[in-house]
Protein backbone atom coordinates (compact mmCIF):
# COMPACT_ATOMS: atom_id res chain seq x y z
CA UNK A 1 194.46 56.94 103.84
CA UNK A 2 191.73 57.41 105.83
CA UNK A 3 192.83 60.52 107.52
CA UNK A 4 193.08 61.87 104.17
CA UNK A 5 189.61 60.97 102.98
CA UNK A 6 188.46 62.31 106.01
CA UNK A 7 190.36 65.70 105.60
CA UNK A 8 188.85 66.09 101.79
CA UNK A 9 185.56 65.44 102.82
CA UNK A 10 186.00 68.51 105.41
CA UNK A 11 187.13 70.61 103.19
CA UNK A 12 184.25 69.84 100.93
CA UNK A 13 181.41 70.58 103.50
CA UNK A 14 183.70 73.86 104.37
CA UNK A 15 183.97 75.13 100.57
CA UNK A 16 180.29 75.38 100.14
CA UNK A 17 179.81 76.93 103.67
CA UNK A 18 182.33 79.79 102.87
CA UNK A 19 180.83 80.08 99.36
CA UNK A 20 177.29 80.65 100.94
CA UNK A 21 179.05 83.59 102.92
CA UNK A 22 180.35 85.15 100.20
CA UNK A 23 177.08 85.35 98.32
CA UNK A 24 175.12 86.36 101.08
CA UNK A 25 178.05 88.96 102.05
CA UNK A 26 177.26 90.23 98.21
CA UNK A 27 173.71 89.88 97.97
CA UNK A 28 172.17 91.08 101.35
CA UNK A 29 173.31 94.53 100.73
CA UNK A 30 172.35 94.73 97.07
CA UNK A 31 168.78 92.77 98.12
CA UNK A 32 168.21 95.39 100.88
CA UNK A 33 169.44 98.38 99.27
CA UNK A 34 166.86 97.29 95.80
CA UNK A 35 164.10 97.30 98.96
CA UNK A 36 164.65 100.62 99.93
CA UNK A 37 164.82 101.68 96.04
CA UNK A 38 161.34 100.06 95.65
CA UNK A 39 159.69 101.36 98.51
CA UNK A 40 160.95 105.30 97.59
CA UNK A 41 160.39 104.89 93.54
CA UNK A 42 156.57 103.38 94.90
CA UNK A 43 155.98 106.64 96.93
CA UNK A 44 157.18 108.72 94.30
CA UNK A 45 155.13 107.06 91.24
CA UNK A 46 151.93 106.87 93.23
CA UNK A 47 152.16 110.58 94.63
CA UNK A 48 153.03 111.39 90.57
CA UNK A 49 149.89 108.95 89.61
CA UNK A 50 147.93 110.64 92.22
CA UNK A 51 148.38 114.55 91.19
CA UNK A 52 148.29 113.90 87.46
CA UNK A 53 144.89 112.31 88.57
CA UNK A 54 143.64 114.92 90.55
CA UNK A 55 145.06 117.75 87.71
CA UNK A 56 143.03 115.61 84.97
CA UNK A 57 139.85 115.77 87.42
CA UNK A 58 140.24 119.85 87.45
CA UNK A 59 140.82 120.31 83.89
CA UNK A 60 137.43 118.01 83.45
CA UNK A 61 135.63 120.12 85.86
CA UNK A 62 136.88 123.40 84.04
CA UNK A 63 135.95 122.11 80.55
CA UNK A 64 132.43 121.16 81.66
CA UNK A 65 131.39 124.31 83.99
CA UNK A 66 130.58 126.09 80.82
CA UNK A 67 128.32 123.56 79.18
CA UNK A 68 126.63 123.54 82.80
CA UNK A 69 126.33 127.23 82.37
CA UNK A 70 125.28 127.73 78.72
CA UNK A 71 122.64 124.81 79.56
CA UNK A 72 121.20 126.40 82.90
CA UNK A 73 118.93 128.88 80.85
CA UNK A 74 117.14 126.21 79.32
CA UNK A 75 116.36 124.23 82.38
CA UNK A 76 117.47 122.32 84.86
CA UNK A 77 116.98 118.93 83.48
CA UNK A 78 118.74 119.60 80.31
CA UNK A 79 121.94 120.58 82.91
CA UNK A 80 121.15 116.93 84.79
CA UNK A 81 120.95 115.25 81.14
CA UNK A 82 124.19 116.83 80.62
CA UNK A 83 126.13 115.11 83.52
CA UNK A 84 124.53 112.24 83.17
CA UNK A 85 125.73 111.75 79.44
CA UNK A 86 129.20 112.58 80.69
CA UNK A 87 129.48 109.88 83.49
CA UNK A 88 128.04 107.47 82.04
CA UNK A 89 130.55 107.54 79.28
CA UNK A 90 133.36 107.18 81.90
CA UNK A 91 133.89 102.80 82.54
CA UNK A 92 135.06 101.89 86.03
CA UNK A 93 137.74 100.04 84.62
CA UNK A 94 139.62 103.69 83.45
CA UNK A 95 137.86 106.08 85.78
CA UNK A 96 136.65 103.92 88.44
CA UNK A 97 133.97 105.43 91.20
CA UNK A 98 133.78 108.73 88.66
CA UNK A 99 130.82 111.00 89.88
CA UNK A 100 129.89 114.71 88.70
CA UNK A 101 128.35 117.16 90.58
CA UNK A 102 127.13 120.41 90.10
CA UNK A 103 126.86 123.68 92.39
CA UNK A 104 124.58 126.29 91.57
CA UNK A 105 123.68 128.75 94.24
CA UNK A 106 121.51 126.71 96.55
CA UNK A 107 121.01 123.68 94.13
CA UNK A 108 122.56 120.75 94.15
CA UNK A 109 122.41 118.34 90.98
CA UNK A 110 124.78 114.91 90.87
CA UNK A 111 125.29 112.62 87.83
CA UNK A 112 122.84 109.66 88.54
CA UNK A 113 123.74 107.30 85.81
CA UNK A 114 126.03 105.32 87.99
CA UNK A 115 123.74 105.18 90.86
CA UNK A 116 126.20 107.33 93.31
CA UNK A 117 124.27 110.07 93.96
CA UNK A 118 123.45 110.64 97.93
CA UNK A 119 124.19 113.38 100.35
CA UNK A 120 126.76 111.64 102.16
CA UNK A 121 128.82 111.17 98.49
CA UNK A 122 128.42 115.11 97.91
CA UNK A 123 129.40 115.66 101.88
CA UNK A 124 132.08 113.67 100.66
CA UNK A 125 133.37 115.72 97.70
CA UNK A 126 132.63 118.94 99.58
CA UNK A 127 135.19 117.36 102.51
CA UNK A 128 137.76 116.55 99.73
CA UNK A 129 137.65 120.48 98.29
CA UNK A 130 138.28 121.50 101.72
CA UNK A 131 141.68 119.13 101.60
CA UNK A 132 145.38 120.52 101.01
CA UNK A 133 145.93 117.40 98.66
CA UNK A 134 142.14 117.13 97.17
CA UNK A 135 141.29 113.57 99.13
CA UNK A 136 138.72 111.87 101.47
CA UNK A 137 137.43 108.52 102.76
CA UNK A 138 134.26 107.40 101.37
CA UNK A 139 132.90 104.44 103.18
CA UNK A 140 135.68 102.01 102.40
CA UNK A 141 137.32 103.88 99.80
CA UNK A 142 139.57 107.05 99.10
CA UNK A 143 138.30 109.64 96.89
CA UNK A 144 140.10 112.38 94.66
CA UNK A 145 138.88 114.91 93.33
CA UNK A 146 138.60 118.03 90.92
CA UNK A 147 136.92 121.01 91.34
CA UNK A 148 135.99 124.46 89.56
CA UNK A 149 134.12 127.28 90.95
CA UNK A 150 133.98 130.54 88.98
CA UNK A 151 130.99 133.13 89.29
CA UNK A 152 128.50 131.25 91.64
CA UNK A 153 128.84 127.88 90.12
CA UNK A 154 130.78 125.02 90.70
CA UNK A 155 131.19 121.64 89.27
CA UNK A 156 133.13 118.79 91.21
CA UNK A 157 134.60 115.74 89.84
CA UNK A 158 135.79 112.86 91.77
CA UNK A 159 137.38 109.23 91.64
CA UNK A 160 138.13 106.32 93.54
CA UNK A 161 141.90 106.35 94.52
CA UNK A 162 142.56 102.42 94.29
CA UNK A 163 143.15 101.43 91.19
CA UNK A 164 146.37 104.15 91.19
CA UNK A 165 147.39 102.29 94.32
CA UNK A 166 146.91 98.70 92.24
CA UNK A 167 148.66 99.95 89.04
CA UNK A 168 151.95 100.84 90.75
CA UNK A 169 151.63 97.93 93.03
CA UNK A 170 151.70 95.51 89.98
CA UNK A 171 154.32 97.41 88.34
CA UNK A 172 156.61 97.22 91.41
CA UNK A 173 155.77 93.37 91.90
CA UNK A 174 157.09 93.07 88.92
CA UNK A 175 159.82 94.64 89.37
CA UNK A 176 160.75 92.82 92.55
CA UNK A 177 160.43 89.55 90.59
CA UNK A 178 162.74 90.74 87.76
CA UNK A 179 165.51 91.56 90.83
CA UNK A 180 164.36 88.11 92.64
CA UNK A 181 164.73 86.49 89.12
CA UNK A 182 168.65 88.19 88.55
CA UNK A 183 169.51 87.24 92.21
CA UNK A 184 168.94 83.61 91.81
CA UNK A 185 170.81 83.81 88.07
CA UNK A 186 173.97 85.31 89.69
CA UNK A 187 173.73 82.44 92.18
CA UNK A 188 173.42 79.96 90.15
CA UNK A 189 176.76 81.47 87.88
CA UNK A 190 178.75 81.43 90.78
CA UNK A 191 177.84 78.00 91.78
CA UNK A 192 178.19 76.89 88.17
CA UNK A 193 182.02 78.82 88.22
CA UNK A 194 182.85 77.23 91.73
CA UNK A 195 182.36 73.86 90.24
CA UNK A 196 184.30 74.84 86.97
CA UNK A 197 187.20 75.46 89.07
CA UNK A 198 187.05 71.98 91.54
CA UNK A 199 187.01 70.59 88.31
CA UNK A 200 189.77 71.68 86.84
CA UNK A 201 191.70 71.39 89.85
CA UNK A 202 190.81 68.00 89.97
């Protein structure tokens, strides 16, 4: 009799042990293949995020080189009242870090509503025109930006970079909860099933 008890009660701490192998034989490929799915779709959203960004930035910079033109005739400071109006209508919580400035010939004229204005910001912008994919470090922050030139004048747009890199971030946080979340629901199923079955055996 007490071989027998003894015999059951292996069997019972074997059961779970092979059971734990069999849902870690199922789940550690599907866990680490929805990892590599994650990372790539990440890449691939933010580099999407990033150039619809950057092609938003140009067609700004296109629509507003000729206001800046039609206004230059009547003075400088209408042009700088211009680009003023325009950034300060932009909130940092859609467009953060957006800055304008304008080319013309030798002058130099930045929106100043936001308090961003400096050389080093329009080195800055200047560095990111001069980039294959439109972006620079600014201090402690990555900049994108949009530019038009046509007939002497040029107008440059730019943008901090992080809240793209936040937005997909959250969105892929989630995501890895939601397959975290199914995981743990298919685990608890099968342990739910496994006890089914004792029990009827029983």
């Amino acid at each position: 009799m007490v071989q027998e008890t003894t015999a059951q009660d292996t069997v019972k701490r074997i059961k779970p042990t092979i059971r734990s192998r069999l849902l870690l034989a199922v789940n550690l490929p599907l866990a680490v293949l929805a990892t590599f799915f994650l990372a790539y779709d990440y890449s691939q959203e933010l580099a999407r995020r990033v150039e619809n960004k950057r092609i938003a930035l140009e067609e700004e910079a296109k629509t507003l080189l000729p206001a800046v033109v039609r206004l230059r005739p009547h003075g400088l400071s209408r042009v700088q009242e211009f680009i003023d109006e325009v950034c300060i209508r932009m909130q940092d919580s859609e467009s953060p870090g957006h800055h304008i400035a304008i080319e013309l010939g030798s002058e130099i004229h930045q929106a100043s509503s936001h308090h961003r204005a400096s050389r080093d910001m329009f080195s800055a912008m200047q560095e990111a025109a001069n980039s294959p994919d439109s972006q620079t470090s600014f201090g402690e922050t990555e900049l994108i930006l949009g530019v038009y030139e046509k007939d002497g004048a040029a107008v440059y747009v730019s943008e901090e970079l992080g809240s793209l890199s936040r937005i997909s971030q959250k969105r892929h946080a989630e995501a890895a909860h939601w397959i975290s979340d199914t995981g743990l629901s298919r685990r608890h199923s099968c342990q739910l099933s496994a006890l089914s079955c004792r029990q009827s055996a029983a």
